[in-house]
C-alpha atoms as a PDB file:
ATOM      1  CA  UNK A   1       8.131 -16.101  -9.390  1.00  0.00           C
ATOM      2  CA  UNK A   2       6.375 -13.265 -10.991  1.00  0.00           C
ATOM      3  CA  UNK A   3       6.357  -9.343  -9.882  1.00  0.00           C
ATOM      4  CA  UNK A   4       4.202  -7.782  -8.060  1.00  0.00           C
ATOM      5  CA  UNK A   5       1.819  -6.969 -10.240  1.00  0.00           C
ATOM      6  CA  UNK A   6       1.378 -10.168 -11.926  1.00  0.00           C
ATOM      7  CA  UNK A   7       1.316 -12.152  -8.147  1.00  0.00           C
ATOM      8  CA  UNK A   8      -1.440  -9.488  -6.984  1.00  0.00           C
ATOM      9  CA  UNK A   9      -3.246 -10.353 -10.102  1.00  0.00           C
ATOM     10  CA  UNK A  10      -2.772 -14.777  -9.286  1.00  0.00           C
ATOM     11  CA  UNK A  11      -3.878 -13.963  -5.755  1.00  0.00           C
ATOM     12  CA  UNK A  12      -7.380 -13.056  -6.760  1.00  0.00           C
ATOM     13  CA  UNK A  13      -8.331 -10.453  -4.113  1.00  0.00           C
ATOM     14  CA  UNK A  14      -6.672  -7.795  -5.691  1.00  0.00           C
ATOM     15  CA  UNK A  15      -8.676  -6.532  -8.729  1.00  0.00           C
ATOM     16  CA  UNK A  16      -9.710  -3.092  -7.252  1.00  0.00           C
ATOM     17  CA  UNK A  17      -5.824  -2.450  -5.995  1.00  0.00           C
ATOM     18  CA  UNK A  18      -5.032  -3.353  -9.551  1.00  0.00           C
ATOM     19  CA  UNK A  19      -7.556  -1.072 -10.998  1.00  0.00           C
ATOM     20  CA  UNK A  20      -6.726   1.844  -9.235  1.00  0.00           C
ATOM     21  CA  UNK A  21      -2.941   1.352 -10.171  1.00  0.00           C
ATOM     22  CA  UNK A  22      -4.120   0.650 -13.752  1.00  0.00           C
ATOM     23  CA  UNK A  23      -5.955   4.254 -13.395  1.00  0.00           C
ATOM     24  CA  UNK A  24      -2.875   5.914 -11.456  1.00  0.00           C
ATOM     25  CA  UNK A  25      -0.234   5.081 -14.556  1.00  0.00           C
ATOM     26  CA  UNK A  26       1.527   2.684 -11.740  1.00  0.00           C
ATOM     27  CA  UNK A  27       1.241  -0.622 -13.009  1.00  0.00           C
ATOM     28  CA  UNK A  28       4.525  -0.104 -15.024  1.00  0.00           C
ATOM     29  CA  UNK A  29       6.313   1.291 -11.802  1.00  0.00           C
ATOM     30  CA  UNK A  30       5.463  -1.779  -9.959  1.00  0.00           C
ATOM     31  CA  UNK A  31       6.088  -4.289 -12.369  1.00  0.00           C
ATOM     32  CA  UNK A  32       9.471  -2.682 -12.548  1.00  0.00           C
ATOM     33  CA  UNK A  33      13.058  -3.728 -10.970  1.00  0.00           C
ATOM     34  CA  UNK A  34      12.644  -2.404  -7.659  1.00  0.00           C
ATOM     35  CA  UNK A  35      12.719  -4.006  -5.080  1.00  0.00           C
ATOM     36  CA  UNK A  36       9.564  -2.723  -3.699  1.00  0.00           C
ATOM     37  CA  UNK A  37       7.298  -3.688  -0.214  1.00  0.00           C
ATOM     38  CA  UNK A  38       4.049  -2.834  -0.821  1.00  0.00           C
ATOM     39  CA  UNK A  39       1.221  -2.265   2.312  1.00  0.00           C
ATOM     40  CA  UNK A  40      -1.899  -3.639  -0.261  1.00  0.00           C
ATOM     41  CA  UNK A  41      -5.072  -3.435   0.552  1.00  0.00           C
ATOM     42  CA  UNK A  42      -7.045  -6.443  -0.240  1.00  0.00           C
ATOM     43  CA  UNK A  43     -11.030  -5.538  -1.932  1.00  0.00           C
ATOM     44  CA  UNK A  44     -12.464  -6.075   1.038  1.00  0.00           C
ATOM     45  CA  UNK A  45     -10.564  -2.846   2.224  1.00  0.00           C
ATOM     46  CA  UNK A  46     -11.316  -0.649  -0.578  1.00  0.00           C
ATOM     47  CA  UNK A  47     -14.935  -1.852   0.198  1.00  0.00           C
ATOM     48  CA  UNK A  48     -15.118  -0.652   3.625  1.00  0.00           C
ATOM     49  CA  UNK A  49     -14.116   3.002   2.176  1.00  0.00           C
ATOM     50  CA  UNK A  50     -17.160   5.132   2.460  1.00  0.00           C
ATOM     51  CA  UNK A  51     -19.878   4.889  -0.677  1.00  0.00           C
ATOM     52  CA  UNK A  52     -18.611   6.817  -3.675  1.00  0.00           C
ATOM     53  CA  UNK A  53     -14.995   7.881  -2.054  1.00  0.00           C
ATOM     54  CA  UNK A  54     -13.169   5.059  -4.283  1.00  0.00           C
ATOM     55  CA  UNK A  55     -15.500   6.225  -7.814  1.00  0.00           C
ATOM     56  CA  UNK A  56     -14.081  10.037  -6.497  1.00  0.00           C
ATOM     57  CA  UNK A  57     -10.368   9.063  -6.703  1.00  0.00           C
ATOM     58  CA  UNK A  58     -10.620   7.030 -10.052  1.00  0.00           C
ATOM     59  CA  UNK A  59     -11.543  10.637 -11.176  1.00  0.00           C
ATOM     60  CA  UNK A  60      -8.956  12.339  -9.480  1.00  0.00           C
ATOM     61  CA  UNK A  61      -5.901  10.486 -10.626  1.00  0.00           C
ATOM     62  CA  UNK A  62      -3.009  12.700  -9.249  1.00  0.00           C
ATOM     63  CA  UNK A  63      -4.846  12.204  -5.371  1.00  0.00           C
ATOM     64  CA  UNK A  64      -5.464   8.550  -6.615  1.00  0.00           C
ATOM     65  CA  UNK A  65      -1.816   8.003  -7.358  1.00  0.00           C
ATOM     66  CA  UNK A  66      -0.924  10.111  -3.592  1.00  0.00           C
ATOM     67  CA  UNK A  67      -2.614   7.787  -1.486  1.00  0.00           C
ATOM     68  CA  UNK A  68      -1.521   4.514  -3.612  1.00  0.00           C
ATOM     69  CA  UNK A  69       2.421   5.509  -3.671  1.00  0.00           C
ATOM     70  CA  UNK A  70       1.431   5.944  -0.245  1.00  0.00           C
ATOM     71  CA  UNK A  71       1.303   2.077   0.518  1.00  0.00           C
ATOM     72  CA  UNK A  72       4.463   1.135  -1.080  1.00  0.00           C
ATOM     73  CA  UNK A  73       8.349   1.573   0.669  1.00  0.00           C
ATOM     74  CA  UNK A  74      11.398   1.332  -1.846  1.00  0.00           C
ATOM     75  CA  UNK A  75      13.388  -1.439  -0.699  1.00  0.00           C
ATOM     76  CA  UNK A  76      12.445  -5.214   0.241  1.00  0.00           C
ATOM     77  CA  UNK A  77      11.077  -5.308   4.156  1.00  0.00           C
ATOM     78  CA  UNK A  78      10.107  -8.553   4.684  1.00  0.00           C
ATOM     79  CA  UNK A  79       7.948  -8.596   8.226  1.00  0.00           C
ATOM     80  CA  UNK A  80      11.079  -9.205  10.365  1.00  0.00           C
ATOM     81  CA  UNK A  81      12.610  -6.060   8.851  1.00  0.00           C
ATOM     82  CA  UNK A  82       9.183  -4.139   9.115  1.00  0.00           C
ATOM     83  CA  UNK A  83       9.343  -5.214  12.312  1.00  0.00           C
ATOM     84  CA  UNK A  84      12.616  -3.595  13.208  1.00  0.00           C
ATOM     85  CA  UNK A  85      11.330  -0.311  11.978  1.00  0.00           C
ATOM     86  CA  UNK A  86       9.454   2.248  14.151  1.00  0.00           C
ATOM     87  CA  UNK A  87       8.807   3.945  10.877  1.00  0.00           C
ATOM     88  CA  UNK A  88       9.179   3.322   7.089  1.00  0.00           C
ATOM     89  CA  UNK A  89       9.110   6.130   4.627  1.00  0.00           C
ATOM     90  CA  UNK A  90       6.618   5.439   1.550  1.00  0.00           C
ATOM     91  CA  UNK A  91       7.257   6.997  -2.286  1.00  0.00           C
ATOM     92  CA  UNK A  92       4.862   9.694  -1.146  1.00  0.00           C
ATOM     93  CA  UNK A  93       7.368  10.825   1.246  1.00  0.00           C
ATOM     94  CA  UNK A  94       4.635   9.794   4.113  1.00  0.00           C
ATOM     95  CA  UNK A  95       5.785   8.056   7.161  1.00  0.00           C
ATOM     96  CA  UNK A  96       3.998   5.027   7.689  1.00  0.00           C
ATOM     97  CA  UNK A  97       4.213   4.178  11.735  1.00  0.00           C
ATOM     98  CA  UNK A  98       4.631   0.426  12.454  1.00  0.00           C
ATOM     99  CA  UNK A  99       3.686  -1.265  16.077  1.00  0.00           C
ATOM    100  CA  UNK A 100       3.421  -4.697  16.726  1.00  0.00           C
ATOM    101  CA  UNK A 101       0.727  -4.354  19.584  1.00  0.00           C
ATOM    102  CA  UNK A 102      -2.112  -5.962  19.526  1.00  0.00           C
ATOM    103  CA  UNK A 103      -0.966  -7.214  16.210  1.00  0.00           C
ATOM    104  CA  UNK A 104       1.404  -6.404  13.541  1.00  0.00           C
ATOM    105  CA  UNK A 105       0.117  -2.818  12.046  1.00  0.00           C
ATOM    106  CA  UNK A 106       1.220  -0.120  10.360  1.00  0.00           C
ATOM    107  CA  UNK A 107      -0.793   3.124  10.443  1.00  0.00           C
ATOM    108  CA  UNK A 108      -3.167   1.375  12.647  1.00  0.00           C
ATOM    109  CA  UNK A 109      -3.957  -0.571   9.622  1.00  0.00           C
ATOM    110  CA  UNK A 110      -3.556  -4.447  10.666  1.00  0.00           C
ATOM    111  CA  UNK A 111      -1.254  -6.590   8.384  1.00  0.00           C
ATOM    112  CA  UNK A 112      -3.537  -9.543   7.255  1.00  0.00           C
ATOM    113  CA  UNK A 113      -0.550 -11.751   5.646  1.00  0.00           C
ATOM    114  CA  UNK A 114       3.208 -11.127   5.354  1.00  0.00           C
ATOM    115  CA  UNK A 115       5.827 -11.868   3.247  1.00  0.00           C
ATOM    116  CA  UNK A 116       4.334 -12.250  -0.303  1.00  0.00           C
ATOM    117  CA  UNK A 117       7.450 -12.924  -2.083  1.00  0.00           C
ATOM    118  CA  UNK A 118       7.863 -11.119  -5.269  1.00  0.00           C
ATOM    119  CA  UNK A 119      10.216 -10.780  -8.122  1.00  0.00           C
ATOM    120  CA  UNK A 120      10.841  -7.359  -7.553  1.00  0.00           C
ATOM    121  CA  UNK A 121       9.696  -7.074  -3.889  1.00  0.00           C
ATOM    122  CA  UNK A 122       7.544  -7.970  -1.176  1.00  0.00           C
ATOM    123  CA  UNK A 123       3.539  -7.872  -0.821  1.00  0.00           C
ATOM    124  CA  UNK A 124       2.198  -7.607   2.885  1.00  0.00           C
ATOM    125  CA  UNK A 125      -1.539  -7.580   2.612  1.00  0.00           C
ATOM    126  CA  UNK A 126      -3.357  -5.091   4.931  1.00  0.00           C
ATOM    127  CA  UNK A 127      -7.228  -4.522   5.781  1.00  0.00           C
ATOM    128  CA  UNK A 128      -8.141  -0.667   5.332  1.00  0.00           C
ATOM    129  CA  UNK A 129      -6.844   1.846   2.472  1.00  0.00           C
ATOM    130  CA  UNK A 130      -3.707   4.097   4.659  1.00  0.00           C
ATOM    131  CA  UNK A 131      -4.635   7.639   3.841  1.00  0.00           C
ATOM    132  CA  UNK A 132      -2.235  10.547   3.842  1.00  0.00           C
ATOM    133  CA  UNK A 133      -1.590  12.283   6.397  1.00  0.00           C
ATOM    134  CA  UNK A 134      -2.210  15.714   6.539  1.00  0.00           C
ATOM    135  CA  UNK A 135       0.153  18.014   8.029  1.00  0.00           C
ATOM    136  CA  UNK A 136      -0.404  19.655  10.755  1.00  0.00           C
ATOM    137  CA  UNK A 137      -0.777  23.748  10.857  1.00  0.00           C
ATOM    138  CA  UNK A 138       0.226  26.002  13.277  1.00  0.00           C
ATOM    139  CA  UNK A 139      -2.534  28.391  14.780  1.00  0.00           C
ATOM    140  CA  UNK A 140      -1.845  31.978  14.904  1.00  0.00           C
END
């Protein structure tokens, strides 16, 4: 088996993932002991992100490397453990929601493919990018 990154990289419809992690200084994280579960969006997701929002966070690495530690839980969840979860916490310190109606999703994001078996973790492949959320304020 191989780690994440190098099983993203054999699966062929990573390349933008991989090149905003290359950007973000997080290749080395990920190819690291872990375990890990990362949410990654396939290039078709980072596609559907509106023209010249992806070129704006290659330039803005420390938001670039927010919303990409926001796809990835410490800790191996393969689906049936997702599943068991109402929540998971990401390395952002985000909560990432998880439902399982009409499909398996989490953040309203649908999970295309589970249980990409890594070295160091697990790879669920999902179809939009899962931006931060913002927290809320309180109105005076």
């Amino acid at each position: 088996m191989a780690d994440i990154i190098d099983t993203a990289r054999q699966a062929g419809d990573f390349s933008i993932l991989l090149k905003a992690l290359e950007t973000a200084g997080l290749v080395d994280t990920l190819k690291g002991s872990g375990p890990f579960t990362i949410f990654a969006p396939n290039d078709d997701a980072f596609v559907m992100l509106p023209q010249g929002v992806f070129q704006a966070l290659l330039n803005d690495v420390p938001k670039l490397k927010q919303i990409l530690l926001n796809h990835v839980v410490e800790g191996e969840y393969l689906s049936d453990d997702v599943m068991e979860n109402e929540s998971l916490t990401t390395m952002q310190g985000q909560r990432l929601d998880i439902s399982l109606s009409p499909g398996m999703m989490v953040d309203n994001t649908n999970i295309m493919q589970t249980d990409i078996e890594c070295d160091n973790g697990i790879i669920h492949v999902i179809d939009a990018v899962i931006a931060p959320k913002v927290p809320s304020r309180i109105q005076p």
